[in-house]
Protein backbone atom coordinates (compact mmCIF):
# COMPACT_ATOMS: atom_id res chain seq x y z
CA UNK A 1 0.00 0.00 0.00
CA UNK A 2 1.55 3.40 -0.95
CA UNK A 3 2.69 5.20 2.12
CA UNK A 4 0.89 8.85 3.30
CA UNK A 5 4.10 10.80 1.67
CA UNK A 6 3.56 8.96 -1.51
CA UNK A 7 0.04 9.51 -1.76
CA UNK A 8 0.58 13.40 -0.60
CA UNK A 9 3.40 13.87 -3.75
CA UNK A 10 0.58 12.18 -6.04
CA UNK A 11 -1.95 14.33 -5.09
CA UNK A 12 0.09 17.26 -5.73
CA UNK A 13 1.40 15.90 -9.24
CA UNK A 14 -2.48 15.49 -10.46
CA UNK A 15 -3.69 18.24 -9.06
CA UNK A 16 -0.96 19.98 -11.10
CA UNK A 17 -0.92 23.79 -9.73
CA UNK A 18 0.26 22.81 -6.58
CA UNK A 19 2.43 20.10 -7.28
CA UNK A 20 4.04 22.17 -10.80
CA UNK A 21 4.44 25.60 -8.69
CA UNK A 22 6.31 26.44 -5.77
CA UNK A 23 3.76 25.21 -3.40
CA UNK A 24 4.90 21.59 -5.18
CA UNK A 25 8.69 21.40 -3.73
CA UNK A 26 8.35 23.31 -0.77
CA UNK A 27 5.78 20.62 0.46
CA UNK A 28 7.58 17.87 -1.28
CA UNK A 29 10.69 18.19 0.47
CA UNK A 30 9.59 17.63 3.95
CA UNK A 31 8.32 14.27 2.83
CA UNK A 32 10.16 11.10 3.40
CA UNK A 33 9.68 9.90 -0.35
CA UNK A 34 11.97 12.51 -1.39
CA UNK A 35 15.62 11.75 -2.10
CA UNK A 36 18.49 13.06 -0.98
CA UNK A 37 20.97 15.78 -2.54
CA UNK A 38 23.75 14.95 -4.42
CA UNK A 39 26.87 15.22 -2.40
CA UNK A 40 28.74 17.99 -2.74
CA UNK A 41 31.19 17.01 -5.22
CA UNK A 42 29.57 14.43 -7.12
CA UNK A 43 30.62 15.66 -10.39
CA UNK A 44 34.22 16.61 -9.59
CA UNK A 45 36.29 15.50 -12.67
CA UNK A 46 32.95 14.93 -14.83
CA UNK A 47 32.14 17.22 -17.92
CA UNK A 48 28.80 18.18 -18.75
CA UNK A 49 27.35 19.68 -21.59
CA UNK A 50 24.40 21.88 -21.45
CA UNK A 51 22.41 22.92 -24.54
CA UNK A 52 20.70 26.84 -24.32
CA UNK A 53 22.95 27.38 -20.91
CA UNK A 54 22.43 31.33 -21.57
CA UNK A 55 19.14 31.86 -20.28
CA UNK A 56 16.89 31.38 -17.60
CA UNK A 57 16.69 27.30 -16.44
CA UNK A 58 20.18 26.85 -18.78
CA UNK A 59 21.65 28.84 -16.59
CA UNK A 60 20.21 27.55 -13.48
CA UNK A 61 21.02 24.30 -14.42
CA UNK A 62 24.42 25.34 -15.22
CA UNK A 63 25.37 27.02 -12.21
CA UNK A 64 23.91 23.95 -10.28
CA UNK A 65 26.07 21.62 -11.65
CA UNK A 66 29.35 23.88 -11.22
CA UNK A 67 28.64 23.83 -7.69
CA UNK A 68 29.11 20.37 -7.58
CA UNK A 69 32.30 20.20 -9.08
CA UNK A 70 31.28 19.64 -13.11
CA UNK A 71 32.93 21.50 -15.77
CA UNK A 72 30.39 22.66 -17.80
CA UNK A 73 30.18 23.50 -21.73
CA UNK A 74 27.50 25.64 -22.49
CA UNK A 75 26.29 24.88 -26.19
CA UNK A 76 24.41 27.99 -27.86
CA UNK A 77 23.86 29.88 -30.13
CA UNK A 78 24.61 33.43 -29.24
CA UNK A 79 28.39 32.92 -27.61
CA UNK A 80 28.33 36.81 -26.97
CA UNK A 81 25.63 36.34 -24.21
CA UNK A 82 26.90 32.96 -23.14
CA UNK A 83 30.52 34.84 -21.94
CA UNK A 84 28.20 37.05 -20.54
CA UNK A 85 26.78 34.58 -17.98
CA UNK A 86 30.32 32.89 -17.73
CA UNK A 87 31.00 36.37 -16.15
CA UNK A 88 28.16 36.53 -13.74
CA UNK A 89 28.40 32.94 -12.93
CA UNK A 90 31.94 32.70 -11.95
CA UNK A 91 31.42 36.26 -10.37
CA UNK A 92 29.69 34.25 -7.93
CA UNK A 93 31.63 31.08 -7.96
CA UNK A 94 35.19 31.98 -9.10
CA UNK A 95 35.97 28.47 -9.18
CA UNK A 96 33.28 27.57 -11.64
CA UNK A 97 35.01 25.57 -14.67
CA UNK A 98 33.10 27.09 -17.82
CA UNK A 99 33.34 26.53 -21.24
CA UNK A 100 31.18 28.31 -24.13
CA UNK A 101 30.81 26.58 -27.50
CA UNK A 102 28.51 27.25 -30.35
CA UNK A 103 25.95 25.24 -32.20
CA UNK A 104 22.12 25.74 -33.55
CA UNK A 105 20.33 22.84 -32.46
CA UNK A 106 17.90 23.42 -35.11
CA UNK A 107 20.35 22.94 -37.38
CA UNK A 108 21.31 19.08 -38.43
CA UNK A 109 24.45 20.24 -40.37
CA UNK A 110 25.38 22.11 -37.49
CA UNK A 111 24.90 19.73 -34.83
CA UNK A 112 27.08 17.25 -37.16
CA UNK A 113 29.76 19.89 -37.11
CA UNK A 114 29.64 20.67 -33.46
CA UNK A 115 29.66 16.81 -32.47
CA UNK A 116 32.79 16.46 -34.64
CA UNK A 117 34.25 19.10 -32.40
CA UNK A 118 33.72 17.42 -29.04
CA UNK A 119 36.73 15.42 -27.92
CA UNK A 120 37.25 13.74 -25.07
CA UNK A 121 34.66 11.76 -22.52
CA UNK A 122 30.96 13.41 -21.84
CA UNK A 123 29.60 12.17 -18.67
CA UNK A 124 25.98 13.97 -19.11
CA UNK A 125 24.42 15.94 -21.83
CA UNK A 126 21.52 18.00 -21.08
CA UNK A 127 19.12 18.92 -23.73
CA UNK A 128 17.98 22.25 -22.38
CA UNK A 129 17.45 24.34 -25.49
CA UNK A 130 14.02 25.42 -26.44
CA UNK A 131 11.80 27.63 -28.29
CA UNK A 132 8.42 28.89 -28.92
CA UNK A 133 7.81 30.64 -31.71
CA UNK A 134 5.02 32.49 -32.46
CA UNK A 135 4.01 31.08 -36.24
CA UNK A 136 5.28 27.82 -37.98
CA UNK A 137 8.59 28.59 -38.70
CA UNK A 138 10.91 25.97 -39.98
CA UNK A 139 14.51 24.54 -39.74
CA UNK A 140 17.70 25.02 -42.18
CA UNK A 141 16.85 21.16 -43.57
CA UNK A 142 13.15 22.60 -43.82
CA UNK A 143 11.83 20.84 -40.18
CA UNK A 144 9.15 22.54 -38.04
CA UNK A 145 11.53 24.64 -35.82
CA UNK A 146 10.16 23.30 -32.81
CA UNK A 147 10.79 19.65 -33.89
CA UNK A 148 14.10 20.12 -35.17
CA UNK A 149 15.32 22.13 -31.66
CA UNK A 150 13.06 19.52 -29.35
CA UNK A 151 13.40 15.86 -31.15
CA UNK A 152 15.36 16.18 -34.74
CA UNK A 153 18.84 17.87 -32.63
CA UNK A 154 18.92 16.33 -29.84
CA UNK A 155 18.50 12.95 -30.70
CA UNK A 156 21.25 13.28 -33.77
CA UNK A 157 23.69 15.08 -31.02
CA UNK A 158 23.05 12.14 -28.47
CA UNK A 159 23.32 9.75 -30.67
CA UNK A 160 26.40 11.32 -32.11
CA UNK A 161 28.16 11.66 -29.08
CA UNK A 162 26.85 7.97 -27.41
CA UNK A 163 30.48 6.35 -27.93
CA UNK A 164 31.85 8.13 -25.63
CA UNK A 165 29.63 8.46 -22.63
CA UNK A 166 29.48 4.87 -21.91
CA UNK A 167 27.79 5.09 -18.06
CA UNK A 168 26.84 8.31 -18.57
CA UNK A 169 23.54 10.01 -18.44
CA UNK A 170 21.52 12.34 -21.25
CA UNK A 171 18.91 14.47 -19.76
CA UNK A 172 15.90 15.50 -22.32
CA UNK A 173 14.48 18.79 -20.27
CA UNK A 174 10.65 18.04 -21.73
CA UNK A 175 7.19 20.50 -20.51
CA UNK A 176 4.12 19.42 -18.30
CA UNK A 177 2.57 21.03 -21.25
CA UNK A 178 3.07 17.67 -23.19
CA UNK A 179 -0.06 16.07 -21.35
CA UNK A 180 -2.31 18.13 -23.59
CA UNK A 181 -1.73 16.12 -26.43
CA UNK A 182 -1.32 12.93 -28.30
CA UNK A 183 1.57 11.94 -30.06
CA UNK A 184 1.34 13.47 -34.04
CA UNK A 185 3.45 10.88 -35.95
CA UNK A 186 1.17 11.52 -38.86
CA UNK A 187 1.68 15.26 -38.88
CA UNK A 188 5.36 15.63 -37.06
CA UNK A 189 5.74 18.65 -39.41
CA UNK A 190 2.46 20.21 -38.14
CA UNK A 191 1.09 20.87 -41.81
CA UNK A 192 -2.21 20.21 -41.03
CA UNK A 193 -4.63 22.26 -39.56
CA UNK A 194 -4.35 25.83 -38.60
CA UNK A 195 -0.86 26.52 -36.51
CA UNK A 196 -0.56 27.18 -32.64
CA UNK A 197 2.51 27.82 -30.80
CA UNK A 198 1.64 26.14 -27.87
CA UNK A 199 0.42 23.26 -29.35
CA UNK A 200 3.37 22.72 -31.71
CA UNK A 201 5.41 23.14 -28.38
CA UNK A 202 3.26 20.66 -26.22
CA UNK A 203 3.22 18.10 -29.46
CA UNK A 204 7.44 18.22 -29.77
CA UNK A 205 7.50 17.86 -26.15
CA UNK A 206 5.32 14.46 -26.17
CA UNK A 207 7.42 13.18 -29.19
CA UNK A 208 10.23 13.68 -26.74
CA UNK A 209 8.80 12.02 -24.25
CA UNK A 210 7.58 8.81 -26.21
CA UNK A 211 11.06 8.60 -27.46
CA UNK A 212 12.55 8.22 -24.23
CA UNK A 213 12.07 4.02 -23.73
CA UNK A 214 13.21 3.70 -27.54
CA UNK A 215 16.47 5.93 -27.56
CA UNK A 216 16.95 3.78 -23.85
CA UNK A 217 17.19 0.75 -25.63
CA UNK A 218 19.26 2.03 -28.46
CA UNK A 219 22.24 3.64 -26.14
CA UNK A 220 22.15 1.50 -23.36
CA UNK A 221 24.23 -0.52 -21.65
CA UNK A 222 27.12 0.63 -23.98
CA UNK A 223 25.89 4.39 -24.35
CA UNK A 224 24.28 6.79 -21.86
CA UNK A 225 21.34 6.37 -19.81
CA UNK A 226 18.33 8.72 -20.90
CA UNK A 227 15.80 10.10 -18.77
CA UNK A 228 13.13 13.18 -19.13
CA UNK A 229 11.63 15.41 -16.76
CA UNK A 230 9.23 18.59 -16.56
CA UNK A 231 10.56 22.00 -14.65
CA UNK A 232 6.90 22.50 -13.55
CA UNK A 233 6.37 26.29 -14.27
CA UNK A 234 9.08 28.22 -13.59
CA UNK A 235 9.76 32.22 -13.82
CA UNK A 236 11.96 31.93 -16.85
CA UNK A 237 12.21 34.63 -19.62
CA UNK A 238 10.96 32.00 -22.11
CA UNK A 239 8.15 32.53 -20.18
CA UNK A 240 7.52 36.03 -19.77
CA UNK A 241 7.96 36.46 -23.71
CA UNK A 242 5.49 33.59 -25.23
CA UNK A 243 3.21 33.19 -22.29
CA UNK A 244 2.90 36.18 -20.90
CA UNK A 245 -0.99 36.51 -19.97
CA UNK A 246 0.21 32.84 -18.30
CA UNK A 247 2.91 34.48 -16.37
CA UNK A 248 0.36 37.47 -15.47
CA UNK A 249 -1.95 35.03 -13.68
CA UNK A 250 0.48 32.92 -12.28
CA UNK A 251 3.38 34.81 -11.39
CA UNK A 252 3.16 34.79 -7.48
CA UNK A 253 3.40 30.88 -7.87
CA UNK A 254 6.30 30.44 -10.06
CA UNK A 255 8.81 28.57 -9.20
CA UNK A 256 12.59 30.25 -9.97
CA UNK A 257 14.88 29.07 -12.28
CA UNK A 258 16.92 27.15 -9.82
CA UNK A 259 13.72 24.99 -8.85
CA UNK A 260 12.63 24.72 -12.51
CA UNK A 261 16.32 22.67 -12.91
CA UNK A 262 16.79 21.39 -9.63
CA UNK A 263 15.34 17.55 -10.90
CA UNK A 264 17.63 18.11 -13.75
CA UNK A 265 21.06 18.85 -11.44
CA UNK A 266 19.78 15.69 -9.69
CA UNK A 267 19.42 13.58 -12.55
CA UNK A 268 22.56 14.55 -13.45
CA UNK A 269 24.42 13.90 -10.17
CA UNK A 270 22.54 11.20 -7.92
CA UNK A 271 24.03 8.03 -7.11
CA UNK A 272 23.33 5.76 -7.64
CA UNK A 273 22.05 6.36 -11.23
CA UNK A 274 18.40 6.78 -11.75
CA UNK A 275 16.53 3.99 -14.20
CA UNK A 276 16.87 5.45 -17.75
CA UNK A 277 14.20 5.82 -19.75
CA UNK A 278 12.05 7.01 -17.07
CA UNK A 279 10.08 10.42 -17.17
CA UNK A 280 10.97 12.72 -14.05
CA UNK A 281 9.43 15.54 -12.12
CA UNK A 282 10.67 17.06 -8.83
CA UNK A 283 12.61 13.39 -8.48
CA UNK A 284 10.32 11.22 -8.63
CA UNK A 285 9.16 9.39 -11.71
CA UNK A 286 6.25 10.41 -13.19
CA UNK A 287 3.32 9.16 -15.59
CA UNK A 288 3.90 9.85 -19.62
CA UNK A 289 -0.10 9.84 -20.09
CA UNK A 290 -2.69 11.19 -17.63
CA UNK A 291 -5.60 11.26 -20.59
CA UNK A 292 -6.88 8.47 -22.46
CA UNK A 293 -7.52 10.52 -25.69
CA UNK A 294 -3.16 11.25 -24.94
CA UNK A 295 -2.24 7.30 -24.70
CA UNK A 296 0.40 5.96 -27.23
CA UNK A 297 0.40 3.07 -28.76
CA UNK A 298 3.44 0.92 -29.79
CA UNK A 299 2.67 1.54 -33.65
CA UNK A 300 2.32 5.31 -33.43
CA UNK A 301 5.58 5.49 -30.86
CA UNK A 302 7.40 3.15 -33.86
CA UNK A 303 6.67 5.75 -36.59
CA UNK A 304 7.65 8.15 -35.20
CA UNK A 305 11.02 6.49 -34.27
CA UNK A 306 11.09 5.77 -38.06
CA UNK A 307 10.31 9.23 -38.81
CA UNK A 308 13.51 10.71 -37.42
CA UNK A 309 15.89 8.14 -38.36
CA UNK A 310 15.23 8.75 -41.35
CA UNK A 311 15.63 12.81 -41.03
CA UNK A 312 18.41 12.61 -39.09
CA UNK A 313 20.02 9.96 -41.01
CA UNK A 314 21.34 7.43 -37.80
């Protein structure tokens, strides 16, 4: 029988504003179901690299994982703004070990490039890079934007970089949002129908998500682990610029940036190692379908496998 603090965590989880806003850790971390913090140097001597590390939970996540010893790489696009934050950062922790590096995630040719750059071990890779833009927009290879920077990237960087993170982890930061909808492996372009930001965001964030047990069979044992999670909703200035009547209503409740990436840190640095190809929120696993109109089958989640194999060309 589930135990009170299990049944407490649930009830925040599908009751969703309290368990995805602040109210969510603050209650969840008096409860004995939640796990303990990474020691203080558990990534001392490991190298992590952090896609869109320049703003809001990219650079929460990166200044989490400098505190606990990793040297960091932070993969964007504007490297300008990146030294920026390298500044601030090690402004506040001189010690901090960061690196800045370039590459569009959107772009295939460029992740290819940037992946034939990387030398040397990876012990995580954190796919934190994302985008919302306000009308269909599409890649340099001619990919719904949001695809390309969600799925299409950072499954060709991963996969790219697998030989050499044997034991390691990949972390696929996905949205709560993704619960909204079913998986669209006969539309992953979103051609049909009239366009919506949101819902082009939600559907590449559920693709994600129901490519997390496949991509955990393909890496694994002799690649990385992989493992999702959801920030909740966090104060970020993704946020403020494509939700902002959201971020009007909700505001008071938002979590920071550093709780928005605090499951990700942990992912990152708990040990033992999570189970891989496990969907995460607050450090627990969590549910990929709450809705039955949302549930995947095996056929759909294989199609859409197929689908970007064959546009990413692994």
């Amino acid at each position: 029988m589930p135990s009170l603090a299990s049944l407490v965590d649930t009830a925040l989880d599908r009751a969703v504003v309290p368990g995805y806003t602040r109210i969510g850790p603050a209650v969840r971390r008096h409860l004995s179901t939640w796990p303990a913090d990474p020691a203080p140097d558990a990534l001392s001597g490991k190298r992590v690299l952090v896609t869109g590390a320049s703003s809001g939970l990219g650079i929460a996540t990166a200044e989490g994982l400098v505190a606990l010893g990793a040297e960091v790489v932070m993969v964007v696009r504007d490297t300008d703004k990146a030294a920026r934050v390298v500044r601030q950062v090690q402004g506040r922790r001189p010690l901090a070990r960061l690196d800045v590096q370039r590459c569009d995630v959107a772009d295939l040719d460029d992740v290819r490039r940037f992946a034939g750059t990387v030398e040397g071990r990876v012990d995580v890779l954190v796919h934190n890079a994302g985008l919302m833009p306000p009308e269909r927009t599409e890649s340099p290879q001619g990919h719904e934007t949001t695809m390309a920077v969600h799925v299409l990237g950072p499954v060709l960087m991963s996969d790219l970089l697998a030989d050499r993170m044997a034991g390691g982890r990949v972390v696929m930061v996905s949205s709560g949002g993704m619960y909204a909808q079913r998986l669209r492996d006969d539309d992953p372009e979103y051609l049909d129908g009239e366009y919506s930001p949101t819902t082009a965001y939600a559907r590449s964030k559920r693709a994600q998500v129901e490519l997390l047990p496949v991509l955990q069979r393909r890496w694994a044992p002799a690649g990385p682990d992989v493992h999702g999670m959801h920030p909740g909703w966090a104060d970020t200035p993704g946020v403020a610029d494509s939700l902002p009547t959201f971020r009007k209503v909700t505001g008071p409740l938002l979590r920071d940036a550093a709780g928005g990436a605090d499951t990700t840190v942990w992912l990152a640095a708990t040990d033992p190692a999570p189970e891989g190809g496990l969907f995460w929120h607050d450090r627990r696993p969590r549910p990929t379908q709450l809705l039955p109109r949302t549930r995947t089958g095996d056929a759909e989640r294989e199609r859409l496998w197929a689908w970007v194999r064959e546009q990413t060309g692994i």
